[in-house]
C-alpha atoms as a PDB file:
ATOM      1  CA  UNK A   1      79.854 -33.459 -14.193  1.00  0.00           C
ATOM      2  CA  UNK A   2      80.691 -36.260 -12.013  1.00  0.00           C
ATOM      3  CA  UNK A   3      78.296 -38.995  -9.854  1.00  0.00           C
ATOM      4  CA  UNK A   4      80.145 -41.230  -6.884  1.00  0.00           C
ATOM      5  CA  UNK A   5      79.139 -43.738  -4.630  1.00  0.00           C
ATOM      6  CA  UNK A   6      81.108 -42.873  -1.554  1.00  0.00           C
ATOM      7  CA  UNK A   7      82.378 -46.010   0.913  1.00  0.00           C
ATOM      8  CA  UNK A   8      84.431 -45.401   3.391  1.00  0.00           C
ATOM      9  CA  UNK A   9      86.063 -42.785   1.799  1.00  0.00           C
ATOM     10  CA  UNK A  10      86.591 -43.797  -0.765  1.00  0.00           C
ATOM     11  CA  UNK A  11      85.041 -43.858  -4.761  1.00  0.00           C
ATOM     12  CA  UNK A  12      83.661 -47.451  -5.113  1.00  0.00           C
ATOM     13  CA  UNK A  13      81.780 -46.488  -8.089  1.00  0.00           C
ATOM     14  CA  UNK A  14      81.420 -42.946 -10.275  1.00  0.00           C
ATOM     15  CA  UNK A  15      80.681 -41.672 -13.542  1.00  0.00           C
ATOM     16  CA  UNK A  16      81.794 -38.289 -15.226  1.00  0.00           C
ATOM     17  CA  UNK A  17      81.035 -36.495 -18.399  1.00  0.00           C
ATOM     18  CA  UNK A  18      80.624 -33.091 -19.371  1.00  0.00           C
ATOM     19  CA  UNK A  19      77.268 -31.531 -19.192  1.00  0.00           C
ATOM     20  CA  UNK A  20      75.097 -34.616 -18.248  1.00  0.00           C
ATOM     21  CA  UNK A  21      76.103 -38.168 -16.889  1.00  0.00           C
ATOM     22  CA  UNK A  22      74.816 -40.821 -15.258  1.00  0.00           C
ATOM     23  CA  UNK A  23      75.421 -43.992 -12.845  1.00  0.00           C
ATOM     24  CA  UNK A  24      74.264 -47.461 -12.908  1.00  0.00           C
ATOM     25  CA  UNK A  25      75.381 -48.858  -9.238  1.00  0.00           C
ATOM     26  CA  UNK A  26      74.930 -52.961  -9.389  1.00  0.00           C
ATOM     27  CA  UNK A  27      74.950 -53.465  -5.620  1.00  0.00           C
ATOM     28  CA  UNK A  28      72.997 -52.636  -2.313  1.00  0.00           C
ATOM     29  CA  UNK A  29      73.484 -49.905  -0.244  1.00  0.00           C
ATOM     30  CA  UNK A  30      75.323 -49.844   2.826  1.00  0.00           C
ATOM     31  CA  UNK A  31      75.440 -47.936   6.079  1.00  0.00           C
ATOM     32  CA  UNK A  32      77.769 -45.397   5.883  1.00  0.00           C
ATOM     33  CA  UNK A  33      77.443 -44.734   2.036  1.00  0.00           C
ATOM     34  CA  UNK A  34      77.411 -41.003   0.301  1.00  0.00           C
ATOM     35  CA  UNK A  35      76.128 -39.913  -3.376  1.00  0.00           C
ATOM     36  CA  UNK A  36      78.250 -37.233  -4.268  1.00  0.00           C
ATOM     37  CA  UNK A  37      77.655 -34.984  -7.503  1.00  0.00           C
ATOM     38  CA  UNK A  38      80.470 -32.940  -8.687  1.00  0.00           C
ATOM     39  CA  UNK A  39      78.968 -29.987 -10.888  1.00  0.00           C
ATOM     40  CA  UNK A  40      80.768 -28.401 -13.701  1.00  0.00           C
ATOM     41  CA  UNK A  41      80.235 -24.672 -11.655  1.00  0.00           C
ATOM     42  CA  UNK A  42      77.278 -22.704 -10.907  1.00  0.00           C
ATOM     43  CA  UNK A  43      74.047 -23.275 -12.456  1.00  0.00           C
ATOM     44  CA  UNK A  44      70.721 -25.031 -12.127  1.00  0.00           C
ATOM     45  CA  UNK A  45      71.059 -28.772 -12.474  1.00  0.00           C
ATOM     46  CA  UNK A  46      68.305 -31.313 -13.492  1.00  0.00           C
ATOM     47  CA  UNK A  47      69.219 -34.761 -12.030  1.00  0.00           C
ATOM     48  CA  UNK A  48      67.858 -37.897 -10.253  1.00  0.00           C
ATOM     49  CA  UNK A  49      69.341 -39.573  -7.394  1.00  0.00           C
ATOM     50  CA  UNK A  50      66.624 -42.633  -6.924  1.00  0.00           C
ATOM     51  CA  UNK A  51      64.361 -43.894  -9.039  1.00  0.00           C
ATOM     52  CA  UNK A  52      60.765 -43.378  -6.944  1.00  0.00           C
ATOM     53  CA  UNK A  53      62.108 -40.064  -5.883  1.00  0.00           C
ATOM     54  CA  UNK A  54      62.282 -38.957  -9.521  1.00  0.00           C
ATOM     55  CA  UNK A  55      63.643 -35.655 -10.984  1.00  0.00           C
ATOM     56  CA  UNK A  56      63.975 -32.467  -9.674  1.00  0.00           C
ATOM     57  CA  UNK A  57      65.378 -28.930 -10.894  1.00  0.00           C
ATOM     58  CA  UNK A  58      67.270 -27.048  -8.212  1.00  0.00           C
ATOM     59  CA  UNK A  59      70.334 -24.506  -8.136  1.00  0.00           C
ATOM     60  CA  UNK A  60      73.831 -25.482  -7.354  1.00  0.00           C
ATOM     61  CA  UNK A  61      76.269 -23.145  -6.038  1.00  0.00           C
ATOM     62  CA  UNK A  62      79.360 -24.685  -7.461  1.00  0.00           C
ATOM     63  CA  UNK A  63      80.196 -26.634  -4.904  1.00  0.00           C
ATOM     64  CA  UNK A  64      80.441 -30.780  -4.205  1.00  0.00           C
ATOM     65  CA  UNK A  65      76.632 -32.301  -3.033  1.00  0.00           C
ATOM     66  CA  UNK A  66      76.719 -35.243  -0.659  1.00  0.00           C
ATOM     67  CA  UNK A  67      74.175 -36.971   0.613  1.00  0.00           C
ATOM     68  CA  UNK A  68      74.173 -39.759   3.321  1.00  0.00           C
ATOM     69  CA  UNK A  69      71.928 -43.147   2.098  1.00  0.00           C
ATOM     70  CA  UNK A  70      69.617 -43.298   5.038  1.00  0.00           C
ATOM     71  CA  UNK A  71      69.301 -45.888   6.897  1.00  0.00           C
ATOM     72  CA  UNK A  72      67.092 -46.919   9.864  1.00  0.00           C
ATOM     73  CA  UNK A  73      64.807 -44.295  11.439  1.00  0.00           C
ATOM     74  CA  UNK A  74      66.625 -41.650   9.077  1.00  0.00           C
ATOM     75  CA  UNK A  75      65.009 -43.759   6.476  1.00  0.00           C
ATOM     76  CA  UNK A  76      61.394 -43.180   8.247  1.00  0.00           C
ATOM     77  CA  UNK A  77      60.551 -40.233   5.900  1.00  0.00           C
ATOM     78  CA  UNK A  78      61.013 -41.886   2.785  1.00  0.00           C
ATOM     79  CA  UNK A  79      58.865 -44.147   0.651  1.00  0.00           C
ATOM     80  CA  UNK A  80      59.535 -47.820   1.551  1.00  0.00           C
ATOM     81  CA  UNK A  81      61.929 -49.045  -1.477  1.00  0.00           C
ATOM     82  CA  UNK A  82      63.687 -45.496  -1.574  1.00  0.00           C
ATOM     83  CA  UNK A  83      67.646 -46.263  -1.915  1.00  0.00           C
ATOM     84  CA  UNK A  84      66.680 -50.128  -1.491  1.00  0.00           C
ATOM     85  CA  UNK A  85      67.624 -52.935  -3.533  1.00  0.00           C
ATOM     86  CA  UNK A  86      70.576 -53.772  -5.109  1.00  0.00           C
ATOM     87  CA  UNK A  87      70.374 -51.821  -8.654  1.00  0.00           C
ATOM     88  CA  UNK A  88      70.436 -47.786  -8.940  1.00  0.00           C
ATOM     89  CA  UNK A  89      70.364 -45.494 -11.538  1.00  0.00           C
ATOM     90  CA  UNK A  90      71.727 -42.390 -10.672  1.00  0.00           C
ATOM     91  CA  UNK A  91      71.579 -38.884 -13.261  1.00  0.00           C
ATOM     92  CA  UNK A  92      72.376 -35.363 -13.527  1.00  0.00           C
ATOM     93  CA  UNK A  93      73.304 -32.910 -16.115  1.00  0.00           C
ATOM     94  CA  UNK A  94      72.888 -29.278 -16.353  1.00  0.00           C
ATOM     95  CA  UNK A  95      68.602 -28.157 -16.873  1.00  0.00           C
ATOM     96  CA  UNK A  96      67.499 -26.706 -19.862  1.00  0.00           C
ATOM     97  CA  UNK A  97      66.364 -23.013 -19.756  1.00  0.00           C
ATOM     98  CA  UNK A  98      62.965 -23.718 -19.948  1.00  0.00           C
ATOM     99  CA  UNK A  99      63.142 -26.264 -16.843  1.00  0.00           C
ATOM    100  CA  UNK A 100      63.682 -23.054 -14.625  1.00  0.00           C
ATOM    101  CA  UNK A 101      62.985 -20.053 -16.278  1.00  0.00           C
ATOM    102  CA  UNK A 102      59.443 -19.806 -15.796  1.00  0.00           C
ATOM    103  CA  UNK A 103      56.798 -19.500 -12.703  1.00  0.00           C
ATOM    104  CA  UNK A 104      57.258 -22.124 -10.494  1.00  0.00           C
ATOM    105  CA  UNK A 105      57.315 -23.746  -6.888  1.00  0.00           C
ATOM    106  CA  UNK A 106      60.869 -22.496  -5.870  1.00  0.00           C
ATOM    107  CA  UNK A 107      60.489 -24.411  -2.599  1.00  0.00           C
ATOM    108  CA  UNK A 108      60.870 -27.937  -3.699  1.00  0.00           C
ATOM    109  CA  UNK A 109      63.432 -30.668  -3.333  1.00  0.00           C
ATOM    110  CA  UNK A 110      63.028 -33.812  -2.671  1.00  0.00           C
ATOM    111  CA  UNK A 111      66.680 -34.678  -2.613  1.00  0.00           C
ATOM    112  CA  UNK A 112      66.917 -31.927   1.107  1.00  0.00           C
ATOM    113  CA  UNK A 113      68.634 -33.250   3.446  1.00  0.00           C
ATOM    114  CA  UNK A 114      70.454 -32.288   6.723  1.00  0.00           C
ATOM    115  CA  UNK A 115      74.102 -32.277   5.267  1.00  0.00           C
ATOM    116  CA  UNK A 116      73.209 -30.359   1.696  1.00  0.00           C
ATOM    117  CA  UNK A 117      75.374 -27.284   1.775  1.00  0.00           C
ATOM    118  CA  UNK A 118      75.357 -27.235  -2.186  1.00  0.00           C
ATOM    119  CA  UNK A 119      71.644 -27.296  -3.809  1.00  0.00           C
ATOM    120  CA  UNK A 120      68.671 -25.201  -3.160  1.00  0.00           C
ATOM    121  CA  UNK A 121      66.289 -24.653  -2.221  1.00  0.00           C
ATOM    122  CA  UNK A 122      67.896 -25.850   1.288  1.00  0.00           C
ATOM    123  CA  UNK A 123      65.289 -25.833   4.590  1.00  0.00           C
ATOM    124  CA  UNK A 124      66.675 -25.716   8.407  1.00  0.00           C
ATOM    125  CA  UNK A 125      65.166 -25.425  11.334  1.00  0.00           C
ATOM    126  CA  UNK A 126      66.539 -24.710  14.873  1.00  0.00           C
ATOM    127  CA  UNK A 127      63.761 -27.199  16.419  1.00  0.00           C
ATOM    128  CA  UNK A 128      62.627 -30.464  14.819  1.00  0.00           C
ATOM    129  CA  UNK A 129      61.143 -32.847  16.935  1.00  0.00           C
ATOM    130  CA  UNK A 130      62.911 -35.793  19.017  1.00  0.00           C
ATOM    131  CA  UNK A 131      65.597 -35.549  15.902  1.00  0.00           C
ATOM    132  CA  UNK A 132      63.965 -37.513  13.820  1.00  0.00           C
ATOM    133  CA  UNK A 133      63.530 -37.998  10.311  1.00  0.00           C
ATOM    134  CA  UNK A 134      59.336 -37.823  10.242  1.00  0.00           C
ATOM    135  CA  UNK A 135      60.066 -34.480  11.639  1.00  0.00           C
ATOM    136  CA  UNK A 136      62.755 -32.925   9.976  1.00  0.00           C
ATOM    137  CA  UNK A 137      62.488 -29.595   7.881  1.00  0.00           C
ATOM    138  CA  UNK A 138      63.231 -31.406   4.240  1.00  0.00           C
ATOM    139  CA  UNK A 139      59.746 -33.398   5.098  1.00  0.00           C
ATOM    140  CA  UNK A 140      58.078 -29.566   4.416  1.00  0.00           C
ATOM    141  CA  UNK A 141      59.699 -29.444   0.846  1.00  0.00           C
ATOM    142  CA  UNK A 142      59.591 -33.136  -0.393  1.00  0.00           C
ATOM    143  CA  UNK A 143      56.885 -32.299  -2.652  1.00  0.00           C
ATOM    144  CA  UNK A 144      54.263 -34.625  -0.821  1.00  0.00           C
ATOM    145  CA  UNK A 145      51.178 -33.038   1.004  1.00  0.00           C
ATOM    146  CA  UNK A 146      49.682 -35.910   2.434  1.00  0.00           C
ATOM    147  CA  UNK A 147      48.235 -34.215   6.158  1.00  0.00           C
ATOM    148  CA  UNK A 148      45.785 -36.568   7.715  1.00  0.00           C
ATOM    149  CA  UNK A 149      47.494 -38.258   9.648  1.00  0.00           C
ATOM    150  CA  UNK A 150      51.152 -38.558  11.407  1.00  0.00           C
ATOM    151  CA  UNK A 151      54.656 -40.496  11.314  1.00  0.00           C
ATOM    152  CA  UNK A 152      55.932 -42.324   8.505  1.00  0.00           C
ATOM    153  CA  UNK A 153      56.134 -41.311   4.936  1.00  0.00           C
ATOM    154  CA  UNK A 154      53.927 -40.405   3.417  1.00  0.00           C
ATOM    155  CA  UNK A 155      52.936 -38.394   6.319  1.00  0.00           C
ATOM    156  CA  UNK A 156      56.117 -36.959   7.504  1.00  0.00           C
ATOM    157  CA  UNK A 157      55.984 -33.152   8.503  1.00  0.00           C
ATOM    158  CA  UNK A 158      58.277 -30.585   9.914  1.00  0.00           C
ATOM    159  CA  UNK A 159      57.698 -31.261  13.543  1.00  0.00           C
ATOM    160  CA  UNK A 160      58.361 -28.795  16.618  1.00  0.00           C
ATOM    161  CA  UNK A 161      58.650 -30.385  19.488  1.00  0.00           C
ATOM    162  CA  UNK A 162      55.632 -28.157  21.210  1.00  0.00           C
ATOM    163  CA  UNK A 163      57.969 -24.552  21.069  1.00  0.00           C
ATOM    164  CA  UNK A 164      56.583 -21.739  20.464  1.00  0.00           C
ATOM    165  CA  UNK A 165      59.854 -20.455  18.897  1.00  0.00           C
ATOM    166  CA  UNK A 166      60.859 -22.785  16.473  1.00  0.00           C
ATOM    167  CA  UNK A 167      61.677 -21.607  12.934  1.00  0.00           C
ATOM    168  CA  UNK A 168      62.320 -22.716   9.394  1.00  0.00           C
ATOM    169  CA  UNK A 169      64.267 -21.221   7.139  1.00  0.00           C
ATOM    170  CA  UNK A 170      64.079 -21.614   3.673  1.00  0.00           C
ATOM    171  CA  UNK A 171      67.447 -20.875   1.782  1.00  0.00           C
ATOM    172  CA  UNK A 172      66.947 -20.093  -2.240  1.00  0.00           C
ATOM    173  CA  UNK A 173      70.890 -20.148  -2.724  1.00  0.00           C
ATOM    174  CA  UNK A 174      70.229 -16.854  -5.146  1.00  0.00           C
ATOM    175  CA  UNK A 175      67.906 -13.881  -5.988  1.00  0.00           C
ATOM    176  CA  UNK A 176      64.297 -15.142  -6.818  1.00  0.00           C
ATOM    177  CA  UNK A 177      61.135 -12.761  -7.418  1.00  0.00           C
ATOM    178  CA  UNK A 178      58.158 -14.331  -5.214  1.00  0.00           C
ATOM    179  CA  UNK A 179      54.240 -13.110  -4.955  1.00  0.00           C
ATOM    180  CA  UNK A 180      52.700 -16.365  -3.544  1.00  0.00           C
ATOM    181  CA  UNK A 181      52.994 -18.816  -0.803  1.00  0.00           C
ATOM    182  CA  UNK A 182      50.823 -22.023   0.232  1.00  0.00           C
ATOM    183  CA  UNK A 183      51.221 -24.411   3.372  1.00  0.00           C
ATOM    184  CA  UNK A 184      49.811 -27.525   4.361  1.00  0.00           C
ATOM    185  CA  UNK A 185      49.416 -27.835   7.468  1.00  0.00           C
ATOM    186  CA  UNK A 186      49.177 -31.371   9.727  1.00  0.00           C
ATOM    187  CA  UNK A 187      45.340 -31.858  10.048  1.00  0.00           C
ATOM    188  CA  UNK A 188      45.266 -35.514  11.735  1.00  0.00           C
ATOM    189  CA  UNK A 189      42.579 -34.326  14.032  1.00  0.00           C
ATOM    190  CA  UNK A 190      42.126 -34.708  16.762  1.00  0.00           C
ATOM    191  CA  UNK A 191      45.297 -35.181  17.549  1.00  0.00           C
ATOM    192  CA  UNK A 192      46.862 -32.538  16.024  1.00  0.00           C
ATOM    193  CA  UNK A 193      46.787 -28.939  17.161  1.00  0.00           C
ATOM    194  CA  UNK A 194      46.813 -26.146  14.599  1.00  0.00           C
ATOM    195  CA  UNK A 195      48.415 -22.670  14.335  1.00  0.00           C
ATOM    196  CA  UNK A 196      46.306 -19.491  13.638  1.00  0.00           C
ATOM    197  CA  UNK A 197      48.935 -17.559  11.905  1.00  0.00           C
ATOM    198  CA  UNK A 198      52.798 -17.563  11.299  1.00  0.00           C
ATOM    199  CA  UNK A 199      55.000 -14.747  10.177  1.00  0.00           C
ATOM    200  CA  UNK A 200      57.520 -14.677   7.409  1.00  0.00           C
ATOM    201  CA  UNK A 201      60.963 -12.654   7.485  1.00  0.00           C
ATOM    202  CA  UNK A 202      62.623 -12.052   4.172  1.00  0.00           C
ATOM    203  CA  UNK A 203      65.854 -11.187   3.535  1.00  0.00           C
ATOM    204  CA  UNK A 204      65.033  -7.717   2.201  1.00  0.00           C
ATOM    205  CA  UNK A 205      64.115  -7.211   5.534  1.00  0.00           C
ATOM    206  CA  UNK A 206      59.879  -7.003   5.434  1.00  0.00           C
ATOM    207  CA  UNK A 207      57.566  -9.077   7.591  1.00  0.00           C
ATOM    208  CA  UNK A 208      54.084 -10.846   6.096  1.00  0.00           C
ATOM    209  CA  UNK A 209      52.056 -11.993   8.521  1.00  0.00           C
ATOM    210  CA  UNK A 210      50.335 -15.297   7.376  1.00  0.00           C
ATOM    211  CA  UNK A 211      46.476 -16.399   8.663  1.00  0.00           C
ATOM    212  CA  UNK A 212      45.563 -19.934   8.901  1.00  0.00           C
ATOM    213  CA  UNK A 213      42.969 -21.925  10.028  1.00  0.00           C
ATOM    214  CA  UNK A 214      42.060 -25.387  11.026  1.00  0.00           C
ATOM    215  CA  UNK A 215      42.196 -27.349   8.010  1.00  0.00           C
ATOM    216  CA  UNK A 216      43.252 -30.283   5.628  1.00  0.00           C
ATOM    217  CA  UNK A 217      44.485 -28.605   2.262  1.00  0.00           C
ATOM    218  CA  UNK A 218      45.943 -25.665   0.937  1.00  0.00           C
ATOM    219  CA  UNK A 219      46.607 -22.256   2.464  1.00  0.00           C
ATOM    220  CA  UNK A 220      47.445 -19.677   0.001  1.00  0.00           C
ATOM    221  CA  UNK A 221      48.511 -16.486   0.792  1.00  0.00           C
ATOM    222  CA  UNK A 222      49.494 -13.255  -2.395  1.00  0.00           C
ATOM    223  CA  UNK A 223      51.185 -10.294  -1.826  1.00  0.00           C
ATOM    224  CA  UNK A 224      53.556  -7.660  -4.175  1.00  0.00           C
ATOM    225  CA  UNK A 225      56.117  -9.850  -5.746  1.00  0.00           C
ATOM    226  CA  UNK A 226      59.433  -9.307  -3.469  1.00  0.00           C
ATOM    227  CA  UNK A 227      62.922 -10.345  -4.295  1.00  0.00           C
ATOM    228  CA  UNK A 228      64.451 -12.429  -1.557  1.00  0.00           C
ATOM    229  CA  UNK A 229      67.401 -15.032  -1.468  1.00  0.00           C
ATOM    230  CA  UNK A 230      65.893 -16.806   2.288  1.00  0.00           C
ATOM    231  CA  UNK A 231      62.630 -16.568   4.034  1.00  0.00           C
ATOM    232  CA  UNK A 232      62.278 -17.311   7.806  1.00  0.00           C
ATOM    233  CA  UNK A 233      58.865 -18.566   9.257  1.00  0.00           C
ATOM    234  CA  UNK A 234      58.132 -18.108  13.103  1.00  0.00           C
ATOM    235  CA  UNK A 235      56.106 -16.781  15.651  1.00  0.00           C
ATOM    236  CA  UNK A 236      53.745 -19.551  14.891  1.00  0.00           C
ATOM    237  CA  UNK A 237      50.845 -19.197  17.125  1.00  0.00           C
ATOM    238  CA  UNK A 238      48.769 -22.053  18.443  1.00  0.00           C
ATOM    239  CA  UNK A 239      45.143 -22.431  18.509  1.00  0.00           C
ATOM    240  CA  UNK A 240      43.505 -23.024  21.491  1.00  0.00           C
ATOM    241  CA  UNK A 241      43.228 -26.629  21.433  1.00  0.00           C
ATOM    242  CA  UNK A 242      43.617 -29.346  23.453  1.00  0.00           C
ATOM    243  CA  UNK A 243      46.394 -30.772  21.100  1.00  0.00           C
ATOM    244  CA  UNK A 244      49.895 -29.621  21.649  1.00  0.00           C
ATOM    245  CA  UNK A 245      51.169 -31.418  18.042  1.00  0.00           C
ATOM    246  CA  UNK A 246      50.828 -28.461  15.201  1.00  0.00           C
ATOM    247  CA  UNK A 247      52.932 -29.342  12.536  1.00  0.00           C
ATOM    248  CA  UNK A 248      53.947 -28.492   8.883  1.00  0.00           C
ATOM    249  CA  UNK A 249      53.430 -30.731   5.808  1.00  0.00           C
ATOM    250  CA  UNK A 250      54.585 -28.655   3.487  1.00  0.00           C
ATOM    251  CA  UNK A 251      55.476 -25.123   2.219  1.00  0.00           C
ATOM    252  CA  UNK A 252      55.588 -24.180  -1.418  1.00  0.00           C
ATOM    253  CA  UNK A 253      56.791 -20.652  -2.978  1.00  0.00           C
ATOM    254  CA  UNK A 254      55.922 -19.575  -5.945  1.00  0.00           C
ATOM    255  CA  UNK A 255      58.083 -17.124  -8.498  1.00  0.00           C
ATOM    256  CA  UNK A 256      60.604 -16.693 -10.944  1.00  0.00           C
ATOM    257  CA  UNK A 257      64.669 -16.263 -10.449  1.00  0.00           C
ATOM    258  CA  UNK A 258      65.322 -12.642 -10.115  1.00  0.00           C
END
């Protein structure tokens, strides 16, 4: 198990042990930098990468995670002092059974992000508004439903850029069994918009068809329990509203691994 602070290309700082290790990183930040966590193969890992985003539980596929420090308006999406300063604690080791063996939001990870290849749950999108970082697709699976208003964390959303065809997808990186699904949806009114349903492809091939409604909180939907490795959500379907700005706060799915 292995934590790096990538500069340049090269290792300015790292730590490695087997099964659980962490990184203390004595300096600031700068542009251009890369956490990179080396697993020890397969498996679900329990780690954190910043200290306000905290710990999460997600499945790695073996492979080398990187992450780019954000900087700028790639920053916009985070909390204020996320990957600031100039002390870090950085931590990861392989989760405990009982950290993801039970009923849970499979859809959450804060640590998302545009180059992740190697932990999941992963989100994508083929639209996302203007390119930027309030409006990227890891916004709907930070873990933060904040919807009344619009922009800057803690408000950022999974924004489409007015098309009626854009889609997220929602990549599990294995077999999970899932019976429940809620969404937030944007709900600064009036100048959002709002959709009146969406649809949801799985990868076992069915189709649910998702109402919703103009509101600020939950939206649950329950159905059979299916076991899927990716679900797609489209054909999102506008209200007739003034407002051309429906958006997506955030999307939790709730099951076990298959």
């Amino acid at each position: 198990m292995r934590i790096e602070i990538i500069r340049g290309g090269e290792s300015v700082a790292h730590s490695e042990q087997e099964r659980e290790t962490y990184l203390v990183f004595k300096e600031a930040y700068q542009e251009g930098d890369q956490i990179r966590i080396t697993p020890e193969g397969k498996g679900f890992l329990t780690l954190q990468l910043d200290a306000v985003l905290g710990r999460a539980t997600v499945y790695s596929d073996g492979s080398a995670f990187t992450m780019d420090i954000p900087f700028g308006q790639k920053h916009d999406c985070y909390q204020e002092s996320v990957f600031k300063g100039e002390l870090h604690f950085l931590w990861v080791r392989k989760a405990h059974e009982w950290e993801h063996d039970h009923y849970r939001n499979l859809a959450l990870n804060p640590y998302d992000c545009h180059e992740n290849t190697a932990l999941f749950p992963h989100s994508k999108a083929n639209i996302e508004t203007r390119g930027e970082s309030v409006f990227a697709s890891r916004n709907a699976i930070d873990g933060i439903v904040a919807s009344n208003w619009h922009g800057l964390w803690p408000w950022a959303s999974w924004g489409i850029n007015r098309d009626p065809k854009a889609k997220l997808t929602l990549d599990f990186g294995r077999p999970v069994t899932i019976d429940r699904i809620i969404m937030y949806t944007r709900a600064d009114f009036p100048h959002d918009a709002w959709w009146t349903e969406g649809t949801f492809a799985f990868s076992d091939g069915s189709e649910l068809v998702m109402p919703l409604e103009k509101k600020d909180g939950p939206q649950e939907i329950t159905f059979p329990a299916k076991t899927v490795s990716w679900l797609e959500l489209d054909r999102l379907i506008k209200a007739d509203d003034p407002s051309p700005f429906p958006a997506l706060i955030q999307i939790e799915v709730y099951g076990k691994d298959a």
